[in-house]
N, C-alpha and C. Protein backbone atom coordinates (compact mmCIF):
# COMPACT_ATOMS: atom_id res chain seq x y z
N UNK A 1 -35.09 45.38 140.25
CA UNK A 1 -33.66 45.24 140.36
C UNK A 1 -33.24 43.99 139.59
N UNK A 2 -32.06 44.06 138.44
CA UNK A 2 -31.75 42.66 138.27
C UNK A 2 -30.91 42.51 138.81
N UNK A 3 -30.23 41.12 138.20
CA UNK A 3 -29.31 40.57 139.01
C UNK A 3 -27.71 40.73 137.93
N UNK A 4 -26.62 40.97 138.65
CA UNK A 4 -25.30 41.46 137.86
C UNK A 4 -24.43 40.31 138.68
N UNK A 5 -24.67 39.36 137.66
CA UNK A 5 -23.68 38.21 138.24
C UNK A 5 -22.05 38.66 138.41
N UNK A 6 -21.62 38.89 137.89
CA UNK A 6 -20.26 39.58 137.55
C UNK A 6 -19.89 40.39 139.05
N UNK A 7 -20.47 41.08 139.56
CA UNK A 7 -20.26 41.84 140.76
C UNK A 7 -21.47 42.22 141.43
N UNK A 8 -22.36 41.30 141.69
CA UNK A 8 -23.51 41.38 143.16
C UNK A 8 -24.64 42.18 142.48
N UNK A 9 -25.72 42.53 143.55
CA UNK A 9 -27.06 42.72 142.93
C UNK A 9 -26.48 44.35 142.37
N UNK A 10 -27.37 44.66 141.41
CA UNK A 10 -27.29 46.26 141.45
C UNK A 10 -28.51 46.27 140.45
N UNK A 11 -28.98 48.09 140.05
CA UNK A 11 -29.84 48.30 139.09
C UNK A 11 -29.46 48.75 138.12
N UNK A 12 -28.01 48.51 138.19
CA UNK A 12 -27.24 49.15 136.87
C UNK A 12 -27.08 50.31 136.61
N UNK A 13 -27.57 51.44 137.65
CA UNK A 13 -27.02 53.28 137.78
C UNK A 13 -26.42 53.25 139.20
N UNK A 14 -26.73 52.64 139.64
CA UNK A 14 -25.81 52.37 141.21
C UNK A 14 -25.00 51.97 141.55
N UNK A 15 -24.66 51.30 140.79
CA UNK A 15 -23.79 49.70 141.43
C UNK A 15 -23.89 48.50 142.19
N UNK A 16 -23.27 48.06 142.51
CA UNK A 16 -23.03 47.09 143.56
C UNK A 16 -23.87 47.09 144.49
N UNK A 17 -24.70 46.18 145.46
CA UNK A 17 -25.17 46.75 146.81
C UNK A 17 -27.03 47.01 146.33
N UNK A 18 -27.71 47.83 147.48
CA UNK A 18 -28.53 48.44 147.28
C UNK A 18 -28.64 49.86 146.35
N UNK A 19 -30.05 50.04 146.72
CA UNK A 19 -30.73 51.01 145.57
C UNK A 19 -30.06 52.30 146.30
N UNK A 20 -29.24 53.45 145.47
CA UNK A 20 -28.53 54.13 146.30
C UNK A 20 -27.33 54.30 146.65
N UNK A 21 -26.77 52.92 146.08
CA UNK A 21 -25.45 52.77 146.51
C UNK A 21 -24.12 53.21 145.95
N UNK A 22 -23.12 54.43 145.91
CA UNK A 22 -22.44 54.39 144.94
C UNK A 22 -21.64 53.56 143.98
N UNK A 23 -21.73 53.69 142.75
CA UNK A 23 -21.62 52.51 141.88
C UNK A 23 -19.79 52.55 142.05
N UNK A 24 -19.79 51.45 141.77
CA UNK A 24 -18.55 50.77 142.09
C UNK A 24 -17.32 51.45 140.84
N UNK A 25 -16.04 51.60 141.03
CA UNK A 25 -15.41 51.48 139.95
C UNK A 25 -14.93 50.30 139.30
N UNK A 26 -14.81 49.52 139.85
CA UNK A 26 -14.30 48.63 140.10
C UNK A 26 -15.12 47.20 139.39
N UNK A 27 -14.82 46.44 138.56
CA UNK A 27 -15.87 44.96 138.45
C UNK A 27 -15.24 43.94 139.13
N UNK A 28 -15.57 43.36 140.73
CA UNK A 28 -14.75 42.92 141.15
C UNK A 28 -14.79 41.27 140.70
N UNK A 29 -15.09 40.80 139.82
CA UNK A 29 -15.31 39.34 138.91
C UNK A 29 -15.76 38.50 140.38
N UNK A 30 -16.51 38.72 141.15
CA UNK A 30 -17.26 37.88 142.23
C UNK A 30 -18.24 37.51 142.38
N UNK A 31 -18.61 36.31 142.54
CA UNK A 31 -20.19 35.87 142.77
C UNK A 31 -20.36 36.29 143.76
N UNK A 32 -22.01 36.92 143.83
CA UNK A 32 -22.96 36.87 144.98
C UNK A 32 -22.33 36.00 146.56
N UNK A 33 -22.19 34.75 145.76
CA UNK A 33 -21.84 33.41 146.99
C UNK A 33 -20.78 34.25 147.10
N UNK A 34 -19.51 34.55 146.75
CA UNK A 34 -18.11 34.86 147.20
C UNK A 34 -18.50 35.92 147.96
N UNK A 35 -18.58 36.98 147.36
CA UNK A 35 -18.91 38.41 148.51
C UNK A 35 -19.84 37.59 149.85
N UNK A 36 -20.91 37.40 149.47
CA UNK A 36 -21.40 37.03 151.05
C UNK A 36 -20.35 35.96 151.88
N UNK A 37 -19.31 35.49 151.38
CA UNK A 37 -18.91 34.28 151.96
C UNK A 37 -17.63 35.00 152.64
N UNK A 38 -16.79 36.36 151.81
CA UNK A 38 -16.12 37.00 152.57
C UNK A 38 -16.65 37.38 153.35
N UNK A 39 -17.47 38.38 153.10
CA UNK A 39 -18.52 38.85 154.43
C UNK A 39 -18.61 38.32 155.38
N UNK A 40 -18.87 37.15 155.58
CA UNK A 40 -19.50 36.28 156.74
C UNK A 40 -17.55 36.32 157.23
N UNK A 41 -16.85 35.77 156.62
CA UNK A 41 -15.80 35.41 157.03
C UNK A 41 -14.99 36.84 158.02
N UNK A 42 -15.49 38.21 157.33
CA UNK A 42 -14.49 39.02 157.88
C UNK A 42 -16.07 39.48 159.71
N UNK A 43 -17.05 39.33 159.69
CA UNK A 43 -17.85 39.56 160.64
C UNK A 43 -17.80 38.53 161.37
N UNK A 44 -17.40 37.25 160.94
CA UNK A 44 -17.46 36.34 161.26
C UNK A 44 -16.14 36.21 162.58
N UNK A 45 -15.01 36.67 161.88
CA UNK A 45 -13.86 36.66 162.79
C UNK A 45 -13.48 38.22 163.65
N UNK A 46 -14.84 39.30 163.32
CA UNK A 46 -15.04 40.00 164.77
C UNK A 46 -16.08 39.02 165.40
N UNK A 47 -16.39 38.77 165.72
CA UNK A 47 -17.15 37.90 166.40
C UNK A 47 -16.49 36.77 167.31
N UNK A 48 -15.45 35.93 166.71
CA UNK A 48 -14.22 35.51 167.35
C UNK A 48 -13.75 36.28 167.69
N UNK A 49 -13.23 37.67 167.78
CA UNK A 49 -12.38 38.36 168.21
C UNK A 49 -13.11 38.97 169.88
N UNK A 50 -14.64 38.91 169.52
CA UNK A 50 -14.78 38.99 170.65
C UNK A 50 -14.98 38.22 172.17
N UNK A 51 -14.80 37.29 171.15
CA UNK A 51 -14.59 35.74 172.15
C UNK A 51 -12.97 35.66 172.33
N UNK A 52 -12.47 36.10 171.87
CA UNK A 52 -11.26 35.95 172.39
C UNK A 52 -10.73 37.09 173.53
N UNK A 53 -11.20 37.90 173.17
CA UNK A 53 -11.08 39.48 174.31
C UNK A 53 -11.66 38.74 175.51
N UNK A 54 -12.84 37.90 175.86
CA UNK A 54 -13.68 37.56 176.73
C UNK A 54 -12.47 36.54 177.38
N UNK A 55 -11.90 35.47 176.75
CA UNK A 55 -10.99 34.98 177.43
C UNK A 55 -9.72 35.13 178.05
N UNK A 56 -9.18 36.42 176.80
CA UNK A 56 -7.74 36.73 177.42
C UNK A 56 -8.09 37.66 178.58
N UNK A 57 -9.21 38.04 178.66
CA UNK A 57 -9.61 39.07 179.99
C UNK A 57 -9.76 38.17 181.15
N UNK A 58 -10.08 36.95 181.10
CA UNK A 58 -10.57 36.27 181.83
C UNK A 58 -9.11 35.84 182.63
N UNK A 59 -8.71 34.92 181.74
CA UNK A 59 -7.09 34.21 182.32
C UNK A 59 -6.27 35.81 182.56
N UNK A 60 -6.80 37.18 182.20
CA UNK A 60 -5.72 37.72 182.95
C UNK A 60 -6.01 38.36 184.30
N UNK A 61 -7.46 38.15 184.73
CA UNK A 61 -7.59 38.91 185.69
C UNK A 61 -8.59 39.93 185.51
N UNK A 62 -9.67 40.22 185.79
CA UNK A 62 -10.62 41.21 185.32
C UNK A 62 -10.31 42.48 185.75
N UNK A 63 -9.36 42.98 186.90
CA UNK A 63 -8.53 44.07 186.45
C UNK A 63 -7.76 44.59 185.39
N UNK A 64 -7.66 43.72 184.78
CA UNK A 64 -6.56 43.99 183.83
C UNK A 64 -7.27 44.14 181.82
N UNK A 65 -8.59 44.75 182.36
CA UNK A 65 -9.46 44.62 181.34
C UNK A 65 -8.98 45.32 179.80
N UNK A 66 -8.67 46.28 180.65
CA UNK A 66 -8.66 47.15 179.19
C UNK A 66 -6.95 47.17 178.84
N UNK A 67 -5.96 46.80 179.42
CA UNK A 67 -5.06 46.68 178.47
C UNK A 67 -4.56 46.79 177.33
N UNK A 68 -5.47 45.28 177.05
CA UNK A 68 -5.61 45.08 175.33
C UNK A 68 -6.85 45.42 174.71
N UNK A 69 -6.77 46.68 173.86
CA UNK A 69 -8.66 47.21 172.94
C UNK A 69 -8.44 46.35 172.11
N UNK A 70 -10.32 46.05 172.06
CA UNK A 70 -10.96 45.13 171.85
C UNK A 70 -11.44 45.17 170.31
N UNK A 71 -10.57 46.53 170.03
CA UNK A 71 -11.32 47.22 168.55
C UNK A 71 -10.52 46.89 167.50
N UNK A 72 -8.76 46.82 167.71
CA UNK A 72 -7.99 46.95 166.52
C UNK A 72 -7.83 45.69 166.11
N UNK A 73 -8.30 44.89 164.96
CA UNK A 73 -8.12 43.80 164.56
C UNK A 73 -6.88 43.27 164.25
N UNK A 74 -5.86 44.34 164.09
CA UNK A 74 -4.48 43.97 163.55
C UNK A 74 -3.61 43.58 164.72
N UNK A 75 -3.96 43.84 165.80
CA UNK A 75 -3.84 42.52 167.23
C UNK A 75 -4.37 41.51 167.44
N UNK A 76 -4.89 40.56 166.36
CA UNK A 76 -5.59 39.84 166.68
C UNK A 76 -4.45 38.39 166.94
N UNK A 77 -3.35 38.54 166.39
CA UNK A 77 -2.07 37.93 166.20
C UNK A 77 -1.62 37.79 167.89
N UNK A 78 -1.34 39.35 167.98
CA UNK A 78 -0.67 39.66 169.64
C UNK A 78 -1.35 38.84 170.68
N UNK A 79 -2.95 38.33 170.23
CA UNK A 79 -3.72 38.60 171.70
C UNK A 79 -3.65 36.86 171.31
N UNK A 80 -3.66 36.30 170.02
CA UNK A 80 -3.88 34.50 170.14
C UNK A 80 -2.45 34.43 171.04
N UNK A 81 -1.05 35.29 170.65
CA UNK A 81 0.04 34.33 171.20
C UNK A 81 0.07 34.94 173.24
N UNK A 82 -0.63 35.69 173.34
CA UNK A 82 -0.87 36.18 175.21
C UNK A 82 -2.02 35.49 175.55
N UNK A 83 -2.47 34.89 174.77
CA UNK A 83 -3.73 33.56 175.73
C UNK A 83 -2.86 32.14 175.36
N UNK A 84 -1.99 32.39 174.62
CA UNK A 84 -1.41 30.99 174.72
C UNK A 84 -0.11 31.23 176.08
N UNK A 85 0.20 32.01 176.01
CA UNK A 85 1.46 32.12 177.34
C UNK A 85 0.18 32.19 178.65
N UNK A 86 -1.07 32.46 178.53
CA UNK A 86 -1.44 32.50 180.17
C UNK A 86 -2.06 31.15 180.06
N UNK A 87 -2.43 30.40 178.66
CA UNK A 87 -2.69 29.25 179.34
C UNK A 87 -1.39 28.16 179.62
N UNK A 88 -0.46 28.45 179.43
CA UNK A 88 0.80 27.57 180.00
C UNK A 88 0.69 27.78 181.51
N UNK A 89 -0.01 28.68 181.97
CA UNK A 89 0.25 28.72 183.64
C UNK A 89 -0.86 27.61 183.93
N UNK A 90 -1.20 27.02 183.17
CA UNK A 90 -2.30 25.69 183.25
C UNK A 90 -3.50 26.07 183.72
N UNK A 91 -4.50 25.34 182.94
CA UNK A 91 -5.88 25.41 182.78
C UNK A 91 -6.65 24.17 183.09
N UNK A 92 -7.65 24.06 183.10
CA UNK A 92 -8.62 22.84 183.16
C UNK A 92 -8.45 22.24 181.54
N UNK A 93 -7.89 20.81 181.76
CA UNK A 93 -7.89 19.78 180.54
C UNK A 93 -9.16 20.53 179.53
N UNK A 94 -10.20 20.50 179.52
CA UNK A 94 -10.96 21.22 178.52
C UNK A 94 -10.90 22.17 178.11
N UNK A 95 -10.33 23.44 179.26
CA UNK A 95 -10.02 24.53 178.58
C UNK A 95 -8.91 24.28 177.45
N UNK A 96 -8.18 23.42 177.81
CA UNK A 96 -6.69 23.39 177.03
C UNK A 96 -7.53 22.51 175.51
N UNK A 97 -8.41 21.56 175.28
CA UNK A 97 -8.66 21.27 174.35
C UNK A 97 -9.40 22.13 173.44
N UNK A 98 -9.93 22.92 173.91
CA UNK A 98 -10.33 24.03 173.38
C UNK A 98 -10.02 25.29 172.22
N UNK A 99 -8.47 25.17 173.40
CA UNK A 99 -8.00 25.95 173.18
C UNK A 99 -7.03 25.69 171.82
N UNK A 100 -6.90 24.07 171.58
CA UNK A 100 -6.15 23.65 170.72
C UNK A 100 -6.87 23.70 169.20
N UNK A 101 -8.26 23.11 169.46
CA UNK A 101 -8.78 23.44 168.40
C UNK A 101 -8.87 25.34 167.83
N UNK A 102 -8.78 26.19 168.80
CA UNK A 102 -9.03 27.87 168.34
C UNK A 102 -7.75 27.65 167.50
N UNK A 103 -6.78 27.17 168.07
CA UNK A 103 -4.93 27.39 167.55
C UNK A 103 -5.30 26.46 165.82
N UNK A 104 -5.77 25.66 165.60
CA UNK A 104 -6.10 25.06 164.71
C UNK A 104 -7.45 25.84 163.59
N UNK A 105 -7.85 25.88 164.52
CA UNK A 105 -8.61 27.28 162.98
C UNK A 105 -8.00 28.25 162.28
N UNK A 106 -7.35 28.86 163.49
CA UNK A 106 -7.01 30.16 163.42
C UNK A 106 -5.03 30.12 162.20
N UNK A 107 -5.05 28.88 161.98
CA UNK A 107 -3.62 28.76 161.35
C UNK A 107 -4.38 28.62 160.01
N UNK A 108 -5.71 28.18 159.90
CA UNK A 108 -6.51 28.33 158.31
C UNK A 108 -7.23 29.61 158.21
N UNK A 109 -8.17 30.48 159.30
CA UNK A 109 -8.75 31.43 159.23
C UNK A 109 -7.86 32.80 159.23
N UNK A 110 -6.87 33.05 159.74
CA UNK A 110 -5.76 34.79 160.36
C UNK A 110 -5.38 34.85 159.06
N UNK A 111 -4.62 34.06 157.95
CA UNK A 111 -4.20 34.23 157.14
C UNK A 111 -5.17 35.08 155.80
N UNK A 112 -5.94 33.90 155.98
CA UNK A 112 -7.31 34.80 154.73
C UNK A 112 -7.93 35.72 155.17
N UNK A 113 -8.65 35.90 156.60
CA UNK A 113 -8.50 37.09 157.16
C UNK A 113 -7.46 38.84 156.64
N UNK A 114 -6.49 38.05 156.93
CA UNK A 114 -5.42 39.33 157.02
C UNK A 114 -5.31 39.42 155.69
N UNK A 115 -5.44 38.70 154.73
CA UNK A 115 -5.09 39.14 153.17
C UNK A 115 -6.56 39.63 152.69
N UNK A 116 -7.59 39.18 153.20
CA UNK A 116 -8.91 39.86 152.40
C UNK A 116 -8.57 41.80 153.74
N UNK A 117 -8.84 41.91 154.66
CA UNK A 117 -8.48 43.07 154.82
C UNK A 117 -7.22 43.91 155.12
N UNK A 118 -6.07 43.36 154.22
CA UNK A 118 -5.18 44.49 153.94
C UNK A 118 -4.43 44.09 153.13
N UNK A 119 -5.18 43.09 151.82
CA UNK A 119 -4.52 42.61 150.85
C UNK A 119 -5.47 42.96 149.76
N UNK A 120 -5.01 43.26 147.75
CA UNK A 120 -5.68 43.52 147.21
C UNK A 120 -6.17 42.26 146.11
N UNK A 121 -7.16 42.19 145.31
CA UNK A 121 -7.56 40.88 144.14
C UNK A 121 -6.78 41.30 143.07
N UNK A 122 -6.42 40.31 142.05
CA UNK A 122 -5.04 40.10 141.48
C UNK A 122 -6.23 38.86 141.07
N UNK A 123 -5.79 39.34 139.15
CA UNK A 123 -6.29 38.00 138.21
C UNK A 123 -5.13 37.85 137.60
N UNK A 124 -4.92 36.23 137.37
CA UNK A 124 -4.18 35.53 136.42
C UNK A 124 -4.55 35.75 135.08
N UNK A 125 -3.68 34.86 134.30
CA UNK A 125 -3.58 35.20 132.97
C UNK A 125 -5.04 34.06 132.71
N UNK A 126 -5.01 33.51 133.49
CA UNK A 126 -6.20 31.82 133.63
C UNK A 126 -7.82 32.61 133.79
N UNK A 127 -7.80 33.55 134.43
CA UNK A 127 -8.79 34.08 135.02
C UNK A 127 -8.98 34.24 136.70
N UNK A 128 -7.89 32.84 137.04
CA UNK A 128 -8.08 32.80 138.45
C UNK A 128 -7.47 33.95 139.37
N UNK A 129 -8.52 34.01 140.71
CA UNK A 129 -8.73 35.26 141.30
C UNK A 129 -8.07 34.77 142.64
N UNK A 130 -7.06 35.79 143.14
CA UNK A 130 -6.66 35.69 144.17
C UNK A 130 -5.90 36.90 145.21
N UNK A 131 -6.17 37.07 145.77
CA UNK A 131 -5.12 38.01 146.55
C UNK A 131 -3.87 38.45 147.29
N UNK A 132 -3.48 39.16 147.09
CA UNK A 132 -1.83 39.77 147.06
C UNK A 132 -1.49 40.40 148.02
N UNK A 133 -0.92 39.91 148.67
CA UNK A 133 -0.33 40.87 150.19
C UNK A 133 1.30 41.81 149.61
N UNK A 134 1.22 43.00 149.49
CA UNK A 134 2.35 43.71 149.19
C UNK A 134 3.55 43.28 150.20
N UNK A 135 3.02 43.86 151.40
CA UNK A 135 3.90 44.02 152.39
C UNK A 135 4.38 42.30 152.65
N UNK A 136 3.76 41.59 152.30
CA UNK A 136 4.33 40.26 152.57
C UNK A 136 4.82 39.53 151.32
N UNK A 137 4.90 39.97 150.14
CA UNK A 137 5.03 39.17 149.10
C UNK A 137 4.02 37.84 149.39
N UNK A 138 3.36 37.74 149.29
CA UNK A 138 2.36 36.55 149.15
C UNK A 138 0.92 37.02 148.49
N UNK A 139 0.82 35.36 147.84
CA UNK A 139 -0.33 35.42 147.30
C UNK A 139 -1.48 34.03 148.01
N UNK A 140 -2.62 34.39 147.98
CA UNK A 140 -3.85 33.57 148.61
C UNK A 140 -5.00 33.15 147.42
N UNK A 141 -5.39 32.29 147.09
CA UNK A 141 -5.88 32.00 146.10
C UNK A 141 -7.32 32.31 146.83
N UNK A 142 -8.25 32.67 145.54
CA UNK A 142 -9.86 33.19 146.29
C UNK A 142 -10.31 31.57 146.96
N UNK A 143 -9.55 30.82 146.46
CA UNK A 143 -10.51 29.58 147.31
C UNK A 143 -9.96 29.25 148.94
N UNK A 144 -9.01 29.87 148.68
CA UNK A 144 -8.50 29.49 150.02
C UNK A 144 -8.97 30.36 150.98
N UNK A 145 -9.27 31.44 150.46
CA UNK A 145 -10.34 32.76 151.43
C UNK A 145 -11.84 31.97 151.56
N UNK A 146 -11.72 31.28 150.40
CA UNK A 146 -13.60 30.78 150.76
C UNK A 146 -14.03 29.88 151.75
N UNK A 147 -12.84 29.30 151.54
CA UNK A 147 -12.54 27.82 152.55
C UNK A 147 -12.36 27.98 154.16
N UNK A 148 -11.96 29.20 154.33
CA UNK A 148 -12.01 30.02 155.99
C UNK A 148 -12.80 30.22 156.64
N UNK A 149 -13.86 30.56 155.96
CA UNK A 149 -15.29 30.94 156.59
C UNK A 149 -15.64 29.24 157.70
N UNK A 150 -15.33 28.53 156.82
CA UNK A 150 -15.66 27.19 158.11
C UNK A 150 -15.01 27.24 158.98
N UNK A 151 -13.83 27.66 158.98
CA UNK A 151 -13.11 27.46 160.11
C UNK A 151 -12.76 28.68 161.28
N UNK A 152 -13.41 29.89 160.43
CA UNK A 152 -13.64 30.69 161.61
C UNK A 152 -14.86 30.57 162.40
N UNK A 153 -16.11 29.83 161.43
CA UNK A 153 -16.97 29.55 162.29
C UNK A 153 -17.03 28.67 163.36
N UNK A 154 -16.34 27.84 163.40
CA UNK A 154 -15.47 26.53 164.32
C UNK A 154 -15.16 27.40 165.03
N UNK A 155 -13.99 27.89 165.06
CA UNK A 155 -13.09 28.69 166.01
C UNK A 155 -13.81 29.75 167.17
N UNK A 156 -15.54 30.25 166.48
CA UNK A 156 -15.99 30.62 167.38
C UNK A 156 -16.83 29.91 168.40
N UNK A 157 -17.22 28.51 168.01
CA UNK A 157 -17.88 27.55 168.57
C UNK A 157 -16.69 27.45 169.80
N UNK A 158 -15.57 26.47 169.35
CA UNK A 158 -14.92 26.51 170.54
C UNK A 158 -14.43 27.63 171.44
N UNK A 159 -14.32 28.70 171.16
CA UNK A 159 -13.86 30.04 172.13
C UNK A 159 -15.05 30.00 172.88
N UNK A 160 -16.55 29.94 172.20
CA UNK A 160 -17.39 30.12 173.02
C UNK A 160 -17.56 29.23 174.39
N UNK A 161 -17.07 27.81 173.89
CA UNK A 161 -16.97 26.97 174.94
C UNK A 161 -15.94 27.18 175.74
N UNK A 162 -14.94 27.49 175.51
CA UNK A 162 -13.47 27.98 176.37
C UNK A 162 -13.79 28.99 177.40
N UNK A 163 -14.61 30.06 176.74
CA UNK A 163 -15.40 30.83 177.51
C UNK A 163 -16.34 30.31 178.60
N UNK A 164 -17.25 29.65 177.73
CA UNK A 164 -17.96 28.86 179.34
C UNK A 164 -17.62 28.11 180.37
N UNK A 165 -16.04 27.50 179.56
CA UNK A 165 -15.82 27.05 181.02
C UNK A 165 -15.13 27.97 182.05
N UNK A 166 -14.59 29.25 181.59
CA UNK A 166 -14.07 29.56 182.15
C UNK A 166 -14.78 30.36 183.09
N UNK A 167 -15.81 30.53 183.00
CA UNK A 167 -16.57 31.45 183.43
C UNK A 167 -17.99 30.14 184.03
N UNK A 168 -17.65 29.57 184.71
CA UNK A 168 -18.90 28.43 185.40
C UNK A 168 -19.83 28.93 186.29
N UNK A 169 -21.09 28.86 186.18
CA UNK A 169 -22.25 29.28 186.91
C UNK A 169 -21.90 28.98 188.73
N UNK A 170 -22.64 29.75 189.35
CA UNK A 170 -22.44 29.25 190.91
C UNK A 170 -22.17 28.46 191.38
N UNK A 171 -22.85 27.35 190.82
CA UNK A 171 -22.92 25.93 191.43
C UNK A 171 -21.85 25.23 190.85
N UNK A 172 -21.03 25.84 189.81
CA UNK A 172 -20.15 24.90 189.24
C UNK A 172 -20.21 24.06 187.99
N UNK A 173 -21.66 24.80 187.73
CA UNK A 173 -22.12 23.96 186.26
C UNK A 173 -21.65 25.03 184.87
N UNK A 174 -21.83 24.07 183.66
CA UNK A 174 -21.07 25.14 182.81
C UNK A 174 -22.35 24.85 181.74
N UNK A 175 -22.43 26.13 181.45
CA UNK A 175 -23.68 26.15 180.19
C UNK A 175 -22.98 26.06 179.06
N UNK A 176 -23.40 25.17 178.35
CA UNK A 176 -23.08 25.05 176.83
C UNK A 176 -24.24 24.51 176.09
N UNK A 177 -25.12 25.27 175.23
CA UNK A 177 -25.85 24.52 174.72
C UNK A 177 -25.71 23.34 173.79
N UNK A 178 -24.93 23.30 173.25
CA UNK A 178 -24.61 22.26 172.53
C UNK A 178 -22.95 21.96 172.24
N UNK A 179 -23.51 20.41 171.87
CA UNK A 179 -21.50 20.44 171.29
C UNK A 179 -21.05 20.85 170.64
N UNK A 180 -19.42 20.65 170.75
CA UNK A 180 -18.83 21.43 169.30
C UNK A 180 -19.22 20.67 168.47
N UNK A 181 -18.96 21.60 167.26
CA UNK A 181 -19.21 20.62 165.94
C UNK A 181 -18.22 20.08 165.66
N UNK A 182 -18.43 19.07 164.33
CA UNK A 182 -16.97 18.64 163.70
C UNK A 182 -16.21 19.20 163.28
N UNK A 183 -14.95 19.25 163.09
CA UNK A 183 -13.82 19.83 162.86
C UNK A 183 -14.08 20.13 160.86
N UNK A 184 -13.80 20.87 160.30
CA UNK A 184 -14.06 21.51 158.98
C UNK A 184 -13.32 20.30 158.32
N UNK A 185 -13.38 20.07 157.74
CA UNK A 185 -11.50 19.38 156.84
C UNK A 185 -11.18 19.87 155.64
């Protein structure tokens, strides 16, 4: 197999991807690093999403489970601003710091998110690569999609902790293996 810098591994009758894979129409002018870095970014924020289902289930009552499905990503908007109205009915000081940092990712991560899956790539006259939201008139520059991936990974660090506290072992102790990390900048 060589390597097709231009648009990811292929053997050159396939395309893109593995051996097998239908070949692309498309040359999407992306490094290796970029595709894996969306990647991570769009698995990355189901993964937050399921840390966030875990909490808004939590502050609402574990009756009240299935309400909101856990599947459609294009709620992912609906469900940050209904964990912010149940944590106004007040939380434990940590939950609430927690919760400030998720609100703080998520104003760098939802955006590149939502334009890499339901926005298309758009080159300048420069070469530079970025993406185009129709329905919104806006444009996202590819670096600013690249630059997300840190901060959705953040965003799941703290949910995870928001989660543990909310959810404290018998005795009252809260498992967290480790601290959060530093904040991205």
């Amino acid at each position: 197999m060589r390597r097709n810098t231009s648009s990811g591994w292929g053997d050159g009758t396939t395309g893109v991807g593995w051996p097998g894979m239908v070949k692309s129409l498309y040359n999407y002018r992306l490094s290796d690093e970029d595709l894996i870095s969306i990647g991570r970014l769009m698995v990355g924020f189901a993964m937050f999403e399921s840390h966030l289902n875990y909490i808004l289930f939590t502050l609402r009552g574990r009756a009240e489970r299935d309400v909101i499905p856990s599947h459609p990503t294009e709620l992912a908007g609906r469900k940050l601003k209904e964990v912010k109205k149940l944590m106004n009915r007040g939380v434990a000081p940590e939950i609430d710091s927690f919760w400030q940092e998720i609100r703080l990712s998520m104003a760098h991560a939802l955006p590149a998110r939502n334009m890499v899956g339901h926005g298309v790539l758009v080159y300048a006259t420069d070469g530079e690569i970025s993406f185009w939201s129709q329905s919104r008139l806006k444009e996202l520059p590819l670096s600013s999609v690249l630059g997300a991936e840190k901060w959705v990974n953040y965003a799941i660090h703290a949910a995870f902790h928001a989660q543990q506290h909310l959810n404290p072992n018998p005795d009252g102790t809260v498992h967290v293996p480790q601290p959060l990390p530093d904040r991205p900048a």
